[in-house]
N, C-alpha and C. Protein backbone atom coordinates (compact mmCIF):
# COMPACT_ATOMS: atom_id res chain seq x y z
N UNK A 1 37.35 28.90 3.85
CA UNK A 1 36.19 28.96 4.73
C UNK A 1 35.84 30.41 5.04
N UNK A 2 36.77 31.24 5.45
CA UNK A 2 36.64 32.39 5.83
C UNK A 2 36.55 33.37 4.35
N UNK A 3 36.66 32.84 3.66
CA UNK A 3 36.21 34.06 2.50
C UNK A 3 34.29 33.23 2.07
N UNK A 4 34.29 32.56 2.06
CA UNK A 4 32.95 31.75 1.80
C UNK A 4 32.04 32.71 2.92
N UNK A 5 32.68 32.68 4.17
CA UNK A 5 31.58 34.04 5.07
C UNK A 5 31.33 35.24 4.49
N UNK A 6 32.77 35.74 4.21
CA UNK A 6 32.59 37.24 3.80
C UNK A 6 31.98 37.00 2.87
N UNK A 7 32.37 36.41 1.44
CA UNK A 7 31.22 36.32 -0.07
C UNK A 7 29.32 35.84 0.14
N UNK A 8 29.69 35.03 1.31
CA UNK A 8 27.99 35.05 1.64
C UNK A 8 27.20 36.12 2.04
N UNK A 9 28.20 36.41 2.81
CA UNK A 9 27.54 38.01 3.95
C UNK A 9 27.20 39.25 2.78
N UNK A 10 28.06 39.37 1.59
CA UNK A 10 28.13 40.17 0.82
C UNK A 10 27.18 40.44 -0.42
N UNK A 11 27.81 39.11 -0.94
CA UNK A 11 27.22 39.13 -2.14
C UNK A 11 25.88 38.56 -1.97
N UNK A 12 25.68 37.71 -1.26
CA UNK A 12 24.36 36.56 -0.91
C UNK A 12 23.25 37.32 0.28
N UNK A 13 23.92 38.68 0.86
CA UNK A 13 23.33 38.63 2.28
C UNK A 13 22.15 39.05 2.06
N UNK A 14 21.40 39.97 0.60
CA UNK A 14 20.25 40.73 0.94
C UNK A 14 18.95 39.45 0.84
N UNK A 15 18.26 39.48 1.40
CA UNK A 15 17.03 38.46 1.54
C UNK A 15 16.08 38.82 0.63
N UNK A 16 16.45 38.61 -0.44
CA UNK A 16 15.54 38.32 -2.30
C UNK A 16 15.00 37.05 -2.63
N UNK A 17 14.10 37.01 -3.52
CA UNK A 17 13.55 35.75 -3.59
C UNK A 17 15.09 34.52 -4.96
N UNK A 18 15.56 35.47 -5.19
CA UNK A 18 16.82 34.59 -5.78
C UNK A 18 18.32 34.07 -5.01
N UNK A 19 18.18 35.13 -4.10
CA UNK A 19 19.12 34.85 -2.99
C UNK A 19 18.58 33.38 -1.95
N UNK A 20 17.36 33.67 -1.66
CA UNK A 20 17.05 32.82 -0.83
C UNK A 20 16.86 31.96 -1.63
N UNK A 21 16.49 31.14 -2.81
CA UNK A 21 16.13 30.06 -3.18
C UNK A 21 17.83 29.50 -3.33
N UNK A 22 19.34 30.16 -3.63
CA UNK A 22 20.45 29.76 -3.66
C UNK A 22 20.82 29.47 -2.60
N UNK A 23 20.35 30.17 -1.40
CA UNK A 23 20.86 29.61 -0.28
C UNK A 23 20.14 28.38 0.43
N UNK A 24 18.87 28.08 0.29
CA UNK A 24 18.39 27.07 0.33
C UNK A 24 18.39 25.73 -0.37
N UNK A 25 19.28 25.76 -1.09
CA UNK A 25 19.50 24.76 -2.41
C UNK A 25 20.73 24.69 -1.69
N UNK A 26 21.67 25.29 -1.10
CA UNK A 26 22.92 25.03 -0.43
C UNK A 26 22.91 24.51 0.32
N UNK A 27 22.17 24.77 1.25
CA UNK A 27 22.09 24.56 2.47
C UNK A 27 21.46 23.17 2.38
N UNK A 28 20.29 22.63 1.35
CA UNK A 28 19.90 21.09 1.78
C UNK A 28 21.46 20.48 1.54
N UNK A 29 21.96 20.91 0.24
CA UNK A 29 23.03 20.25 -0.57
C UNK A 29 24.12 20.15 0.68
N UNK A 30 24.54 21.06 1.37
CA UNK A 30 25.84 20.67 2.64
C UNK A 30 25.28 19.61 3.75
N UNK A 31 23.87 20.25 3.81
CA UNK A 31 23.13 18.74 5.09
C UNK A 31 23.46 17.27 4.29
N UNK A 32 22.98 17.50 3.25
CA UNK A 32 23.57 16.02 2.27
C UNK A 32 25.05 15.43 2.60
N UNK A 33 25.90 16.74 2.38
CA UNK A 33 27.24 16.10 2.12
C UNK A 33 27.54 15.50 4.09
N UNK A 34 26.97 16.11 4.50
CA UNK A 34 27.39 16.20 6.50
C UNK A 34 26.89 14.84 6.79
N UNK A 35 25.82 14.57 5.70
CA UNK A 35 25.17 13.40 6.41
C UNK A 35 26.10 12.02 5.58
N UNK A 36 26.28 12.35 4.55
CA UNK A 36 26.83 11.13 3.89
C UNK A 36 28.43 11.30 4.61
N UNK A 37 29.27 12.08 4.52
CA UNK A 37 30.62 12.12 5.30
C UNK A 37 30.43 11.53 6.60
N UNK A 38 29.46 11.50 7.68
CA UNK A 38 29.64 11.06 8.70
C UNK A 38 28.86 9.89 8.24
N UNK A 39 28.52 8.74 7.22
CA UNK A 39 28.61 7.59 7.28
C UNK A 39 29.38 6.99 6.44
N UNK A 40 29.95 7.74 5.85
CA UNK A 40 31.85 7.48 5.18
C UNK A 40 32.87 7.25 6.19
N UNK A 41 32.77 8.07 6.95
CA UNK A 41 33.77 8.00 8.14
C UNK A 41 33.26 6.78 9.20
N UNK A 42 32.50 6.18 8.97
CA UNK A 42 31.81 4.95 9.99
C UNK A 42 31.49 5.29 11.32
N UNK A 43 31.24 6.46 11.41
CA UNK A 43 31.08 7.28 12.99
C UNK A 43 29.33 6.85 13.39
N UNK A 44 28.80 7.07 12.83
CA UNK A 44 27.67 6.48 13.02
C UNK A 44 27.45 5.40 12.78
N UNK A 45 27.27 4.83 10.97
CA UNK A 45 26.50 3.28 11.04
C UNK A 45 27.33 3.38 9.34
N UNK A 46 27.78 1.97 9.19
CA UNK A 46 28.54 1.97 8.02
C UNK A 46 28.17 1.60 6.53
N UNK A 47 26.92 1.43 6.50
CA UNK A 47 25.96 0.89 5.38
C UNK A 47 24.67 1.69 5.76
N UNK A 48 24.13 2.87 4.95
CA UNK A 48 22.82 3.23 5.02
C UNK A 48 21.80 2.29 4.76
N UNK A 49 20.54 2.28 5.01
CA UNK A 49 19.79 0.98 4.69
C UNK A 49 19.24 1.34 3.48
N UNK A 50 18.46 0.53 2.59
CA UNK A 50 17.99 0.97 1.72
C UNK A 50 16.81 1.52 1.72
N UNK A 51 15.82 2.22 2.51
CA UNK A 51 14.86 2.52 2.89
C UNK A 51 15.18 4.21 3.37
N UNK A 52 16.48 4.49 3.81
CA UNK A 52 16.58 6.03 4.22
C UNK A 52 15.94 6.82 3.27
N UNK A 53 16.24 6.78 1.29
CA UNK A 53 15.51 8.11 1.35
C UNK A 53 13.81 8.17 1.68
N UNK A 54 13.07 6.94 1.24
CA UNK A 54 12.08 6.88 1.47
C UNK A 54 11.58 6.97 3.01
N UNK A 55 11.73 7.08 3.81
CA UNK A 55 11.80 7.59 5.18
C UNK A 55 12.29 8.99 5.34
N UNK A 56 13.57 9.57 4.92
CA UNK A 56 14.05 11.11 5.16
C UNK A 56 12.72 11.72 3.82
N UNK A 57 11.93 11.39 3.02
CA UNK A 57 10.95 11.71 2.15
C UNK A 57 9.85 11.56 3.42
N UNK A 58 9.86 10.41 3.83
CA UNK A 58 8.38 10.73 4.90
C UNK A 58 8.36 11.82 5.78
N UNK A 59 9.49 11.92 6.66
CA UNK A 59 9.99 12.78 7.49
C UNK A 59 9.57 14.12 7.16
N UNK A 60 10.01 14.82 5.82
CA UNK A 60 9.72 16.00 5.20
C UNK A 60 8.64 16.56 5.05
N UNK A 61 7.61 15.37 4.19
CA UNK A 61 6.31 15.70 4.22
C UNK A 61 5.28 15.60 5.45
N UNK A 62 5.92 14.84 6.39
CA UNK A 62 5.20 15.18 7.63
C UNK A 62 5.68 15.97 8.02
N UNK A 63 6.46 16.89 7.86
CA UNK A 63 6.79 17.93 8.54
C UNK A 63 6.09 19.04 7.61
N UNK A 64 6.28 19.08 6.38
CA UNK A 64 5.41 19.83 5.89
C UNK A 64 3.89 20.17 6.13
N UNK A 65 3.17 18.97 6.09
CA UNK A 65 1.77 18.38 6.23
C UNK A 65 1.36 19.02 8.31
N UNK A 66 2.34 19.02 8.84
CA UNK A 66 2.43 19.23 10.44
C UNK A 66 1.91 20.48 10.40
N UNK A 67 3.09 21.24 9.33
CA UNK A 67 3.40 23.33 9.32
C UNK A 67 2.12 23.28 8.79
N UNK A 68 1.57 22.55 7.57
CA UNK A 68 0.73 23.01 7.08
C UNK A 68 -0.64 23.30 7.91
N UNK A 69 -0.73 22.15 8.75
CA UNK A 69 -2.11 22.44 9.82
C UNK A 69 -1.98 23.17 10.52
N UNK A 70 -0.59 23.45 11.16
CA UNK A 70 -0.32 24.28 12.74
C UNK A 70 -0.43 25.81 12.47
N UNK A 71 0.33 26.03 11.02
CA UNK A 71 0.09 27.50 10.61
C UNK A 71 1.00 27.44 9.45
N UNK A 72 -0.32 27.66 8.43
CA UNK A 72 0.57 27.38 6.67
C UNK A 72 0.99 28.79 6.70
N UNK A 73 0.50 29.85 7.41
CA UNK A 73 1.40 31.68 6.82
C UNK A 73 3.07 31.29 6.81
N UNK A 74 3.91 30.22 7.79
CA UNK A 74 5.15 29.85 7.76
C UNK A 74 5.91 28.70 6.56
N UNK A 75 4.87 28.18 5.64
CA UNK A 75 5.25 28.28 4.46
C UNK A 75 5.23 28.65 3.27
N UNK A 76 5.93 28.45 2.58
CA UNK A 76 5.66 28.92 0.93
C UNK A 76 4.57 28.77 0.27
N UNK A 77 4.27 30.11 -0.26
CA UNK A 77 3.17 30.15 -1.24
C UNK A 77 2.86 28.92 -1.61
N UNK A 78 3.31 28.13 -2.43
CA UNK A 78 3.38 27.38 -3.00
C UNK A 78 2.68 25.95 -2.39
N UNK A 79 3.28 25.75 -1.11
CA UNK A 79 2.90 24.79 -0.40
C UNK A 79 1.84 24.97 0.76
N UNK A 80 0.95 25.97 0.98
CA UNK A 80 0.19 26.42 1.52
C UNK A 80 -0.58 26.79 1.07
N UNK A 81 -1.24 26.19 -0.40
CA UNK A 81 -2.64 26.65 -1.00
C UNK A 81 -3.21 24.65 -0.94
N UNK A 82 -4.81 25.00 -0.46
CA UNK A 82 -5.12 23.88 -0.38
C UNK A 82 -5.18 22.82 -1.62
């Protein structure tokens, strides 16, 4: 754990457009694993339904679609051209 800080801080820390797209690809990928481990462990609910991704998919794009009206300069190129 503690070398995963230092190698992030290091090697990962300067804010590039290749750095940031690795750390963002990580970062959904550990929310993934956090979310499926705590319904492995039955701490929450012990059967996902079959409808979560299509809902955590709605979720996103309304959140996207939200940024996009409130103020697209806070997203990506990409997703902020009409």
């Amino acid at each position: 754990w503690l070398a995963g800080l230092v190698g992030g801080y290091f090697v990962f820390g300067e804010n590039n457009n290749v750095n940031n797209q690795i750390i963002l690809y990580l970062f959904s990928r550990i929310l993934v694993g956090f979310a499926a481990s705590v319904v492995k462990s039955g701490t929450v609910i012990k059967e996902a339904p079959q409808s979560t991704f299509a809902m955590f998919a709605a979720i996103v794009w309304g959140c996207v679609m939200a940024l996009f009206e409130a103020d697209k300069s806070v997203l990506q190129s990409s997703l902020a051209k009409p």
